[in-house]
Protein backbone atom coordinates (compact mmCIF):
# COMPACT_ATOMS: atom_id res chain seq x y z
CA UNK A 1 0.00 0.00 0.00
CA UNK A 2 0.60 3.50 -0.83
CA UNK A 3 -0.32 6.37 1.80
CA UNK A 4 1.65 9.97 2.00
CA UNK A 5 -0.84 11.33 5.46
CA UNK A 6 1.80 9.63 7.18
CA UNK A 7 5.08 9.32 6.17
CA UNK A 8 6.77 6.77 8.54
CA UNK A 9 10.33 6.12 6.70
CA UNK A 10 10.88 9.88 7.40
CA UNK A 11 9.72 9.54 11.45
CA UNK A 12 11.98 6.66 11.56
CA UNK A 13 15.23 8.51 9.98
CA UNK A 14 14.47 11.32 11.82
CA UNK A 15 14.38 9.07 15.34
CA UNK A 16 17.80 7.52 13.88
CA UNK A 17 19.32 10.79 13.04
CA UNK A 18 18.61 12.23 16.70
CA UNK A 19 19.90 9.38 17.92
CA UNK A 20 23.02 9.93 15.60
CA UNK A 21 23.33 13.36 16.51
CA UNK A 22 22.98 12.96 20.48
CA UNK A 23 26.05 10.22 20.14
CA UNK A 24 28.11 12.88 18.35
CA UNK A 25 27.28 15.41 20.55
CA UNK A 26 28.91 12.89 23.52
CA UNK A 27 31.50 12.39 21.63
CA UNK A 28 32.38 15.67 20.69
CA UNK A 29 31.76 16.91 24.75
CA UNK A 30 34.27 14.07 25.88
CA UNK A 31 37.04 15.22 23.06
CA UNK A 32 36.37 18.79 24.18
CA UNK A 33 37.01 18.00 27.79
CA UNK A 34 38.94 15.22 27.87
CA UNK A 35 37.00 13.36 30.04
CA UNK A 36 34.09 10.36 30.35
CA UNK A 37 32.31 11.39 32.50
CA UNK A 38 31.15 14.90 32.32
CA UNK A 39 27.60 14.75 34.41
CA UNK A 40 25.73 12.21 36.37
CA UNK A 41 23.93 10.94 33.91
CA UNK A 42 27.21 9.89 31.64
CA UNK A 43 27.97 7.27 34.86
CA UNK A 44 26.46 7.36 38.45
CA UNK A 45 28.38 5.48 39.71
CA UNK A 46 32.05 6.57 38.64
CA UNK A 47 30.54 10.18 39.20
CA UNK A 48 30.49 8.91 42.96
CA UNK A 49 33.97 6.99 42.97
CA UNK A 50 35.66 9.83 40.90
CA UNK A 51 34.65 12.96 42.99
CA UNK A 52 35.31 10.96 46.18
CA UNK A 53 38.64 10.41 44.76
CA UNK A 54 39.06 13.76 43.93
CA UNK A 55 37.96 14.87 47.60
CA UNK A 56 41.15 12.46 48.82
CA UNK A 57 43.28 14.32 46.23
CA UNK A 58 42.73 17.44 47.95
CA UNK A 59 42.98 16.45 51.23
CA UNK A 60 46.59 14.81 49.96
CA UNK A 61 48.04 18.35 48.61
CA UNK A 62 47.07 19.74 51.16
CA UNK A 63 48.99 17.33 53.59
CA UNK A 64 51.78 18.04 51.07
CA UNK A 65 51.70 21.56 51.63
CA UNK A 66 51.40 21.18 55.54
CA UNK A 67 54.56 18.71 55.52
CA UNK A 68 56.83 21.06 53.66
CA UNK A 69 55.83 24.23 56.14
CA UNK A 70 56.34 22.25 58.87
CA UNK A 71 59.79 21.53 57.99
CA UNK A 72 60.25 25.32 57.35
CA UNK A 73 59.19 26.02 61.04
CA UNK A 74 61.90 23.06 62.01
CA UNK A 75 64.60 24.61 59.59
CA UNK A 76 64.06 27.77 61.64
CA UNK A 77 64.22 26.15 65.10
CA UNK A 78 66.92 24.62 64.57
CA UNK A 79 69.12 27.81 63.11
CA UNK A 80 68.36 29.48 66.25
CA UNK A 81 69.28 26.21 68.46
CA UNK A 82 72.89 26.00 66.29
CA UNK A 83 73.73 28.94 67.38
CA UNK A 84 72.97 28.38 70.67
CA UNK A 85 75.08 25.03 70.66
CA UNK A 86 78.10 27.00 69.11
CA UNK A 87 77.76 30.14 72.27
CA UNK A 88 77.79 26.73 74.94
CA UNK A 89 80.45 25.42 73.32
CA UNK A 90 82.33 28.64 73.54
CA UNK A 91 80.99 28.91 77.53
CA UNK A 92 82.62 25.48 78.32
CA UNK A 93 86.24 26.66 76.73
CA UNK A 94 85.92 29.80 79.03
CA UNK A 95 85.14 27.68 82.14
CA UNK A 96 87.89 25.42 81.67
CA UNK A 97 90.30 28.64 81.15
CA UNK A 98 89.23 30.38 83.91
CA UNK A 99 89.83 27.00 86.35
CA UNK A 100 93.40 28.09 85.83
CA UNK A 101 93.84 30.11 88.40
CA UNK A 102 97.20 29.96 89.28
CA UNK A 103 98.06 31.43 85.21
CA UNK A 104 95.34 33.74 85.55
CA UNK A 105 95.03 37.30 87.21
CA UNK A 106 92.20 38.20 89.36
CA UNK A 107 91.05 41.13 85.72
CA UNK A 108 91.65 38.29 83.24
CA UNK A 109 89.11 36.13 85.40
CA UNK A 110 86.57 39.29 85.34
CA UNK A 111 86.89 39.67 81.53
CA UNK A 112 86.03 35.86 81.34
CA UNK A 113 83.22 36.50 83.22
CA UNK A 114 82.12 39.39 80.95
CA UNK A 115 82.27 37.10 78.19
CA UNK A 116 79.71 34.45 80.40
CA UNK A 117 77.52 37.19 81.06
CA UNK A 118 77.79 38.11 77.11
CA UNK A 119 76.91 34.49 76.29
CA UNK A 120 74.01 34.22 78.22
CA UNK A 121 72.49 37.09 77.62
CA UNK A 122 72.83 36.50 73.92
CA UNK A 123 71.20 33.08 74.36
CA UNK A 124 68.39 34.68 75.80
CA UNK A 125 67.94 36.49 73.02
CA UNK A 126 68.35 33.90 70.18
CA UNK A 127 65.43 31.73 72.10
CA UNK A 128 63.56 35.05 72.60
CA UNK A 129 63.90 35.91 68.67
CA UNK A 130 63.90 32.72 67.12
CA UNK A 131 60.28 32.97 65.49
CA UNK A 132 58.22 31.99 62.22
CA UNK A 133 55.29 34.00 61.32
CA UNK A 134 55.87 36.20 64.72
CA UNK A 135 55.36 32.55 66.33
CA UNK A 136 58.31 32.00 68.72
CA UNK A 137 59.95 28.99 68.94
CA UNK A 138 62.45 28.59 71.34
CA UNK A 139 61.05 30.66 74.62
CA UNK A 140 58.53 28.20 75.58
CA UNK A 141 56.05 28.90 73.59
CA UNK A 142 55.80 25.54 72.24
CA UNK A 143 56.59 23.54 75.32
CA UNK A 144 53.80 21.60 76.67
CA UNK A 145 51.56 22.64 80.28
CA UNK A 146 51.65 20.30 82.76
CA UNK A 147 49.76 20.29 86.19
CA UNK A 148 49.70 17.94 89.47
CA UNK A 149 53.40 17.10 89.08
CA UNK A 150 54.63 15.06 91.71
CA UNK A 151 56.64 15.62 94.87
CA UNK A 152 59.09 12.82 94.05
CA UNK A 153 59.39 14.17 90.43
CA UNK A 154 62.77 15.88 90.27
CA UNK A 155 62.95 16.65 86.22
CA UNK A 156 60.77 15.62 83.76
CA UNK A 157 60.35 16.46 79.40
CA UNK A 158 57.79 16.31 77.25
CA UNK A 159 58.70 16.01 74.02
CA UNK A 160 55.69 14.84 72.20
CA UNK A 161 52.16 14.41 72.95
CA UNK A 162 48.70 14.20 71.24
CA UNK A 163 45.90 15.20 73.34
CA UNK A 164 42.43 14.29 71.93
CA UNK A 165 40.42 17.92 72.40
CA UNK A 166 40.49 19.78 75.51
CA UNK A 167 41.16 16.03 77.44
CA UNK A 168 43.93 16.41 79.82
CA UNK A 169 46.44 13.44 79.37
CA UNK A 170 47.79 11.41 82.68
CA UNK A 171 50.80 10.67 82.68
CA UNK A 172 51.02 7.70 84.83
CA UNK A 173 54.01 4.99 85.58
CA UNK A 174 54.35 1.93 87.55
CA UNK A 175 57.85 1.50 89.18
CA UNK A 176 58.33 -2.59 89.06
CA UNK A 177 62.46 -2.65 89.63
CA UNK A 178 64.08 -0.04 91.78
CA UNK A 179 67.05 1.67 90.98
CA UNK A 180 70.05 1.55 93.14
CA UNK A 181 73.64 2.24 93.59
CA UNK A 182 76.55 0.46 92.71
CA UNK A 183 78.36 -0.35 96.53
CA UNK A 184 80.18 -2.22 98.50
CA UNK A 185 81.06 -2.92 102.65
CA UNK A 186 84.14 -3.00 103.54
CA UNK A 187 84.01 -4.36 107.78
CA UNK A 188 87.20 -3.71 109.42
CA UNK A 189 85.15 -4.49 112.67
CA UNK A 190 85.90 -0.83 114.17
CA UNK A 191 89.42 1.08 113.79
CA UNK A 192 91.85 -0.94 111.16
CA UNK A 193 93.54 -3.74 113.35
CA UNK A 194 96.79 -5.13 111.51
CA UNK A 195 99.40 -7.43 113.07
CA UNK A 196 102.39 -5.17 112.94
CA UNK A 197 103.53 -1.76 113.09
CA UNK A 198 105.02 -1.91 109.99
CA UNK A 199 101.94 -3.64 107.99
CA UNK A 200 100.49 -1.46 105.38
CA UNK A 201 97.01 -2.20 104.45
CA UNK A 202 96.58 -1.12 100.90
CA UNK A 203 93.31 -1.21 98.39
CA UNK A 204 92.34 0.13 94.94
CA UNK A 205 88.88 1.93 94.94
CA UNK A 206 87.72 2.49 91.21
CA UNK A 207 84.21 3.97 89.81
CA UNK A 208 83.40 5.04 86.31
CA UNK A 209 85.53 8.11 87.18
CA UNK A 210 88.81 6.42 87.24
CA UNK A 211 90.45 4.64 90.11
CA UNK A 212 92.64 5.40 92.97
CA UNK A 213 95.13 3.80 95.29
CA UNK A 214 95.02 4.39 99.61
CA UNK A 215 97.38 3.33 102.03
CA UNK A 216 96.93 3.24 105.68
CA UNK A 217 98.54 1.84 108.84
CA UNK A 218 97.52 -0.29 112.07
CA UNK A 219 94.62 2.03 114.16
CA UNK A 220 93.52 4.36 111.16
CA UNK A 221 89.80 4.87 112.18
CA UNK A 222 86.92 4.21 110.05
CA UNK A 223 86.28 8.05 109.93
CA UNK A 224 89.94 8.48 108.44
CA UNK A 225 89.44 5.90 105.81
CA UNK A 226 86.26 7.17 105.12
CA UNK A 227 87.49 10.70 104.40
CA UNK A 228 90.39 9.87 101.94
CA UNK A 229 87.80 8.01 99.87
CA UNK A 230 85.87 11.24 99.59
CA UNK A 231 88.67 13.07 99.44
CA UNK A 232 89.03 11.78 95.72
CA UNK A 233 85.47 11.38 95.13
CA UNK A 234 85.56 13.50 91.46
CA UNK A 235 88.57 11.38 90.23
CA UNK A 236 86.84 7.93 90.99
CA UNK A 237 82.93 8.52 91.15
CA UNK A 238 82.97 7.03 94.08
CA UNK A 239 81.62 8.46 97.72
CA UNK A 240 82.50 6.40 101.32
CA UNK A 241 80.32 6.89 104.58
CA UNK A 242 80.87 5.58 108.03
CA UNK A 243 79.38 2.38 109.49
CA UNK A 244 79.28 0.53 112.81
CA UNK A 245 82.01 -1.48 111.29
CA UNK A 246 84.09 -0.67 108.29
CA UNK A 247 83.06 2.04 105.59
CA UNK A 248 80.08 1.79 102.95
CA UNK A 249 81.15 2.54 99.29
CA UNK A 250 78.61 3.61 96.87
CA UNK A 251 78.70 5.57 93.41
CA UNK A 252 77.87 8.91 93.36
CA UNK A 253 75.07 8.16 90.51
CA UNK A 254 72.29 5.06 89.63
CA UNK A 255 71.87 2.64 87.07
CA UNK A 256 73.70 -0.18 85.74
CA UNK A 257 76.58 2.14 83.74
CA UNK A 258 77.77 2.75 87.43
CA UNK A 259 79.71 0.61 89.38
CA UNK A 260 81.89 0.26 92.37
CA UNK A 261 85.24 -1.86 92.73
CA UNK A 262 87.83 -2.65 95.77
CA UNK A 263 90.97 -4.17 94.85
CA UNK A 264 92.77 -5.50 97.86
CA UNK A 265 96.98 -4.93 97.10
CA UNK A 266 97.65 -5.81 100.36
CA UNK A 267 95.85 -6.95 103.19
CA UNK A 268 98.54 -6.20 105.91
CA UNK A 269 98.44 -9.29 107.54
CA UNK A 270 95.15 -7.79 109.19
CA UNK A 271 93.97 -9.56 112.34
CA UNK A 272 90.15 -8.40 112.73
CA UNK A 273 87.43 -7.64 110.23
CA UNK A 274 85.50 -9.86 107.96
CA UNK A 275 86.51 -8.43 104.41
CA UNK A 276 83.96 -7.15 101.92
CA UNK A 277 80.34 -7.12 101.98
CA UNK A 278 77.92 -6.76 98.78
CA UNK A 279 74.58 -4.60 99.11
CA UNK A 280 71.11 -5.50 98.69
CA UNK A 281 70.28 -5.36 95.52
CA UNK A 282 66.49 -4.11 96.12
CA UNK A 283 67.89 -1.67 98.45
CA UNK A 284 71.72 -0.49 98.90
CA UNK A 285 71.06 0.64 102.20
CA UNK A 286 70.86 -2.86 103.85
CA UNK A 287 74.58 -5.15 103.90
CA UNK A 288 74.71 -8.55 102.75
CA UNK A 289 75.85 -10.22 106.19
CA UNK A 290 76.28 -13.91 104.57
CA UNK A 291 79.02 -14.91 102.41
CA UNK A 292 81.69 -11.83 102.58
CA UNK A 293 84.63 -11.99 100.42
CA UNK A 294 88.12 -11.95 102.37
CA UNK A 295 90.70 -8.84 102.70
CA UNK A 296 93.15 -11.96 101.24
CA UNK A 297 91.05 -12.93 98.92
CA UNK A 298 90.24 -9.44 97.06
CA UNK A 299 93.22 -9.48 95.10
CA UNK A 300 91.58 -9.94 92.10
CA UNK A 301 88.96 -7.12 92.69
CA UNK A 302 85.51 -7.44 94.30
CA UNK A 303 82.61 -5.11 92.02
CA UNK A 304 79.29 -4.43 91.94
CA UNK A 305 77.07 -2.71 89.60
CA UNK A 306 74.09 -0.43 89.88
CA UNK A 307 70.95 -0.96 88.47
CA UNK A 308 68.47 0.48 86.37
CA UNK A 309 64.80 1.88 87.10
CA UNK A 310 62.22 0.01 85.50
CA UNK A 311 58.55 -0.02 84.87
CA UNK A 312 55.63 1.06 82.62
CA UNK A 313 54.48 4.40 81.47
CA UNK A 314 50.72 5.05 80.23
CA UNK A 315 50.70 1.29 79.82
CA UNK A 316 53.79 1.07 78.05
CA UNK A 317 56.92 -0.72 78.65
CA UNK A 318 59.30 2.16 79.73
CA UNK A 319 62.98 2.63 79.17
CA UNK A 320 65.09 3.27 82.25
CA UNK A 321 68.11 4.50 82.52
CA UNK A 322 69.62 5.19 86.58
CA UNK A 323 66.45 7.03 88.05
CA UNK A 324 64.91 7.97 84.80
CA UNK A 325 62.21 6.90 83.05
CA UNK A 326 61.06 7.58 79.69
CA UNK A 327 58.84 5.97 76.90
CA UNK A 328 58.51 7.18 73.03
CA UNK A 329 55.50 6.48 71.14
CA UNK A 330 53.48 7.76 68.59
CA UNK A 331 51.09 9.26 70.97
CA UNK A 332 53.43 9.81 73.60
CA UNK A 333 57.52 10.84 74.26
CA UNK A 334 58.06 11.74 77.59
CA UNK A 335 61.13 11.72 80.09
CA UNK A 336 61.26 12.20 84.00
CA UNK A 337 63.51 11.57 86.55
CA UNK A 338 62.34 10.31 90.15
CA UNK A 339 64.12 11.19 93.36
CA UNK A 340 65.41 8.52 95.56
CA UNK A 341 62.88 7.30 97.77
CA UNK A 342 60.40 7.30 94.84
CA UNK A 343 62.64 5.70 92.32
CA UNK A 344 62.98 2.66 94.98
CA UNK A 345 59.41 2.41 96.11
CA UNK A 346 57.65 -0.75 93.67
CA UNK A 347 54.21 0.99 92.58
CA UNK A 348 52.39 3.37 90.90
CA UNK A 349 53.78 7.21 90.39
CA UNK A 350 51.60 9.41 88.94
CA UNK A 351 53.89 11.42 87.69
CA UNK A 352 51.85 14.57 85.79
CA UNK A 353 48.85 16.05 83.85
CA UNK A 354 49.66 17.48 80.69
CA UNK A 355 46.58 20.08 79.63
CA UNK A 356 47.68 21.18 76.55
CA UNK A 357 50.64 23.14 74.69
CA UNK A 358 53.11 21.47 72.03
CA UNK A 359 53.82 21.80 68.01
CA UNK A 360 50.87 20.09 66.27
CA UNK A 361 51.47 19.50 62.72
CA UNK A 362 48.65 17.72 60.33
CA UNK A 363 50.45 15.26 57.83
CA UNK A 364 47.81 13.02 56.76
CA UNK A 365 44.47 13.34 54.73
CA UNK A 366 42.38 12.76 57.23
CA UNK A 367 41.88 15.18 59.95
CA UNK A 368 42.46 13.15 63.24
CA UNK A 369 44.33 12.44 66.04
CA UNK A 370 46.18 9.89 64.10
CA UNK A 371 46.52 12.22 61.53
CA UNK A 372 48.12 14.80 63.41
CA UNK A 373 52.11 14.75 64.97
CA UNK A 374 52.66 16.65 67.88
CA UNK A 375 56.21 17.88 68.81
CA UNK A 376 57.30 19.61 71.99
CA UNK A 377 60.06 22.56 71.94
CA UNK A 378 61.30 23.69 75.51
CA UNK A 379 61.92 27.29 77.03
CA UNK A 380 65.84 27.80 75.41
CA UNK A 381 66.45 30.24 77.89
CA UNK A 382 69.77 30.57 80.10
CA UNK A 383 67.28 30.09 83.24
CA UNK A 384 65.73 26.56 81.80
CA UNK A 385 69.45 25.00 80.67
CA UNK A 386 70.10 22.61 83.17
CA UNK A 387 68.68 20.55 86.04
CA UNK A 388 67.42 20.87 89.19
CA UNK A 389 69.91 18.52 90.53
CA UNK A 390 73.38 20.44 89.14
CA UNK A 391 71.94 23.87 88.79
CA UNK A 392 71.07 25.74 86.11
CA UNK A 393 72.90 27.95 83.13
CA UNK A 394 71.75 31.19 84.64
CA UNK A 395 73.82 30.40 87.88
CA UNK A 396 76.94 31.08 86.16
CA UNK A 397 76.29 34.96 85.60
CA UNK A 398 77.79 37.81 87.38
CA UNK A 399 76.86 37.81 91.22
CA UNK A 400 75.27 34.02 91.20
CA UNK A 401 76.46 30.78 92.36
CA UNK A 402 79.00 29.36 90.07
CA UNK A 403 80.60 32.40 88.27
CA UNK A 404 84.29 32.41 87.75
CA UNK A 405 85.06 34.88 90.03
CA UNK A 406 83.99 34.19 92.66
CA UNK A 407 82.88 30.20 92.79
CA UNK A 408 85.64 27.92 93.72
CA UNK A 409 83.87 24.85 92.29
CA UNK A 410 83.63 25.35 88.39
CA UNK A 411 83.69 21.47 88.11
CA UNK A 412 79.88 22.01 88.75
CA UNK A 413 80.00 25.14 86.14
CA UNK A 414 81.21 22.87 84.16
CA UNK A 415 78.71 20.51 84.93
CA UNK A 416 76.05 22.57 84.13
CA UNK A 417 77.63 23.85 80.54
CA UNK A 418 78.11 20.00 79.70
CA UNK A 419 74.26 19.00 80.94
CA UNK A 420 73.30 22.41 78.48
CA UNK A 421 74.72 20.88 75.74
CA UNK A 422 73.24 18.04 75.89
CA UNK A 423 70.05 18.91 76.16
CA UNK A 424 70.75 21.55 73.11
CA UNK A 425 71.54 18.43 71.30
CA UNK A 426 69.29 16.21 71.99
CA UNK A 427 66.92 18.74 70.91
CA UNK A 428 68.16 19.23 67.68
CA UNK A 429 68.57 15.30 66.91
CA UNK A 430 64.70 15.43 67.84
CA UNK A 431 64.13 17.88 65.48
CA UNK A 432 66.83 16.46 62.79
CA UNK A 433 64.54 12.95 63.03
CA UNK A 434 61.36 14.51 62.85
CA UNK A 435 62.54 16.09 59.55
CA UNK A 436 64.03 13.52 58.23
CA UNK A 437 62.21 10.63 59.39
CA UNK A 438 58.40 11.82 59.89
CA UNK A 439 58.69 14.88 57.37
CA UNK A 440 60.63 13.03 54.61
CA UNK A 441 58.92 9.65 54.69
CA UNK A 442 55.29 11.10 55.12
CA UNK A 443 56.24 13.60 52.16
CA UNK A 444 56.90 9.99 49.90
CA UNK A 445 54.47 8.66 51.35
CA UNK A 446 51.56 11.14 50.62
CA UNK A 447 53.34 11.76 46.89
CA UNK A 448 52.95 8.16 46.25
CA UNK A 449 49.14 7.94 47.55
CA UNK A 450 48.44 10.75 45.62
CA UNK A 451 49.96 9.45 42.27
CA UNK A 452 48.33 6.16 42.86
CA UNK A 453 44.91 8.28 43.32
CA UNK A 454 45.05 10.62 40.41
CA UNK A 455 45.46 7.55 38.13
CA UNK A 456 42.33 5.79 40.03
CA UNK A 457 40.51 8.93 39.27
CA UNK A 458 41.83 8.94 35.42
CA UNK A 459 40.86 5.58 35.03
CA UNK A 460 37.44 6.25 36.11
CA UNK A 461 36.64 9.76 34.83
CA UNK A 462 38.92 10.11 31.94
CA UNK A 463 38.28 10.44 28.57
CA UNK A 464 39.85 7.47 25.95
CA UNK A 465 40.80 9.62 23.31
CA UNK A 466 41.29 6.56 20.61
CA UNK A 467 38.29 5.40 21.61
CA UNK A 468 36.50 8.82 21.66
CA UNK A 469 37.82 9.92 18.00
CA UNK A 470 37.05 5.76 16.85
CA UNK A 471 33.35 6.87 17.85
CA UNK A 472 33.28 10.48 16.83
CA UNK A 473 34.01 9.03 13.64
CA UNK A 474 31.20 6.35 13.14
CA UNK A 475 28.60 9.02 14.05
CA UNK A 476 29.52 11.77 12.50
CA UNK A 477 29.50 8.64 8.88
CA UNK A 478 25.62 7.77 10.95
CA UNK A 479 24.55 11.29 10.96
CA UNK A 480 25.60 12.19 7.07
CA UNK A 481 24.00 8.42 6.18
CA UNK A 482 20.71 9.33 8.47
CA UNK A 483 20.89 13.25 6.90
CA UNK A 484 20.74 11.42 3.41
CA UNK A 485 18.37 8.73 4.02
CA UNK A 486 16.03 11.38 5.84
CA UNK A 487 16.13 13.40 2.24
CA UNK A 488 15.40 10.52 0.36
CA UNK A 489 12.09 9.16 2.74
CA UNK A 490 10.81 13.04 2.69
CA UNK A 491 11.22 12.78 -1.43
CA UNK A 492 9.38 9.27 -1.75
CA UNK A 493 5.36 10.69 -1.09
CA UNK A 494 6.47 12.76 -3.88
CA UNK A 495 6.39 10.12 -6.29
CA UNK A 496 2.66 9.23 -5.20
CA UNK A 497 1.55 12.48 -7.21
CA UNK A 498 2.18 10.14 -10.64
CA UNK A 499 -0.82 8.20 -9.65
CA UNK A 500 -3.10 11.35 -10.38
CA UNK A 501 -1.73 11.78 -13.49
């Protein structure tokens, strides 16, 4: 049959030609742009997976970008803290020159001290100007607050802690080993008692100082021994105190780097006494009665050792180290140092609060508490350089305790310089591993997530351009056949006119 009301080829052409002409238009959007999926519609679902992937992306550069300013705030700190090691290494040169006091005049001694006073004063400045973005660095400002600190707390250093909110953090340890002192008994049984006039009883004390030989003859008293010890107690470590019986040798510090020996060169045919006693190990104050070792039999050398602190921090196993414990986590890096009785009393300590304060840098994607490394910077300051126990770096100005004036005992000057130093140093290897070792690796580490993201993304959202111009081509060969076959079927009712002649 013949009919031109309706003229179906040309509805169907047209339907294929819009269809034609919608797949070029596709095509030509994803050549344009460069990418598959342009709106929802193109794919829901990689329209989901994509822009989470590009949410991840973002949070990535910007970890980037927080990692490298954080080592710019680190490179800052730790100009300021060189400078500060080179003016205490100059301070313990001028110490040690101005111990020579037989070469030096009483004005060369005062100019020495006007160089200390220099020194400190211009470390107090360099942790006072030391700053990033008018942020100081080294005054405090990024130390951490503590509270509730304990009475048998002597020092203590937080170096790193992440505190979840406004949640103060307990810092809580449990002593399980005391620490002690290395020592040793000697029992003479009262004054020394040797056979003969002429009998010398002689013995080698030695401590992680050095060592030192005594000498003494029949009726020297325990209080006479006692005092020679002491007498050489910087050259051997070693300190001596009177007992009932014989004298009670102990190192001047704890932990198991100390220790105390007595060497017996001679035992001067001695005719009372028992010979050498070890300590309790739980508790140096009490003498091991049983089992002494003889004056005649100490030739070889009779030692003991200290021994360390030990327990458990937050949970944690803790390092110890003489009286000190400390523990260095992810979440937590702190250091303190107990004082006697507390250090060798089994039990808990709780040792602080901290309530806030410290460095917080955010080096992952995510913003969380694992996300986030927290780093603690102490007050640089002549006044905080130092311990409780020694003194501190301010002492050694003009008027105070240990300047070189006036002090007799710059060993402890000295002391303090040296203890300075080290914490100066240990500072800046803190700061040299967080840079190289948190910094650096989380700076590879988000560079490689983010590499391995963008290509997820490309995968998913961009555009195959082989595939794209492969298509682009078949359509735009469909639309020019549709175009042509729509011409034709709008020509064909034409031809039904013949039939009226």
């Amino acid at each position: 049959m013949t009919r031109i009301n309706t003229n179906v080829s040309s509805l169907i052409a047209q339907n294929v030609l819009g269809r034609n002409n919608k797949s070029l238009g596709v095509a030509l959007e994803r050549l344009s742009t460069g990418l598959r999926i342009n709106r929802g519609k193109d794919d829901p679902a990689g329209l989901i997976a994509s822009e989470t992937l590009r949410s991840e992306k973002a949070g990535l550069n910007a970890a980037i970008g927080n990692a490298e300013r954080s080592e710019q705030v680190v490179n800052i700190a730790e100009g300021g803290l060189q400078e500060v090691s080179n003016l205490l290494t100059e301070l313990q040169g001028l110490i040690t020159t101005s111990a020579n006091e037989a070469g030096l005049s009483v004005e060369e001694k005062e100019a020495n001290q006007l160089q200390i006073d220099s020194i400190l004063q211009t470390i107090d400045r360099v942790s006072g100007a030391t700053e990033f973005q008018g942020t100081k660095l080294l005054n405090g400002n990024y130390d951490y607050q503590t509270t509730s600190v304990a009475a048998g707390v002597t020092d203590f250093e937080v170096r790193g802690a992440k505190l979840d909110g406004s949640t103060n953090l307990s810092v809580d340890a449990i002593v399980t080993l005391s620490a002690q002192q290395a020592g040793l008994y000697m029992s003479f049984g009262g004054a020394l008692d040797l056979t003969a006039a002429s009998d010398q009883f002689v013995f080698e004390v030695a401590g992680t100082k050095g060592s030192r030989e005594f000498q003494f003859s029949s009726g020297a008293t325990i209080a006479q021994i006692r005092d020679a010890i002491n007498s050489f107690s910087d050259v051997t470590g070693v300190t001596a105190s009177a007992g009932a019986t014989g004298v009670k040798l102990k190192s001047e510090e704890f932990g198991s780097n100390e220790y105390v020996s007595v060497t017996v060169v001679d035992a001067g045919n001695i005719a009372a006494g028992d010979g050498i006693h070890a300590l309790s190990s739980t508790d140096y104050d009490v003498i091991r009665t049983a089992s002494p070792t003889a004056f005649t039999a100490a030739t070889n050398g009779v030692r003991d050792e200290g021994q360390d602190i030990t327990g458990t921090i937050n949970g944690l196993v803790a390092v110890g180290q003489g009286r000190t414990l400390s523990v260095n986590s992810d979440f937590l890096d702190v250091e303190f140092t107990l004082n006697t009785a507390t250090s060798q009393a089994l039990g808990a300590v709780a040792a602080f609060d901290i309530t806030g304060g410290g460095a917080d840098f955010q080096l992952a994607s995510d913003v969380n508490i694992a996300g986030k490394v927290s780093l603690g910077i102490g007050d640089l300051s002549a006044r905080k350089l130092g311990s409780s126990g020694t003194g501190f770096l301010d002492d050694l100005a003009s008027g105070k305790s240990f300047n070189v004036v006036d002090a007799n005992n710059l060993d402890t000057a000295q002391s303090i310089v040296s203890e300075a130093i080290n914490q100066v140093s240990s500072t800046r290897g803190r700061l040299g591993a967080f840079q190289k070792n948190v910094v650096g690796a989380t700076q590879r580490s988000l560079g490689t997530a983010l590499e391995n993201i963008t290509a997820a993304e490309s995968v998913i959202r961009d555009a195959d351009f082989a595939t794209e111009t492969a298509a682009l081509t078949r359509n735009q060969v469909l639309v020019q056949a549709s175009t042509n076959v729509l011409s034709l079927a709008n020509q064909s009712p034409q031809n039904v006119l013949a039939l009226l002649g």
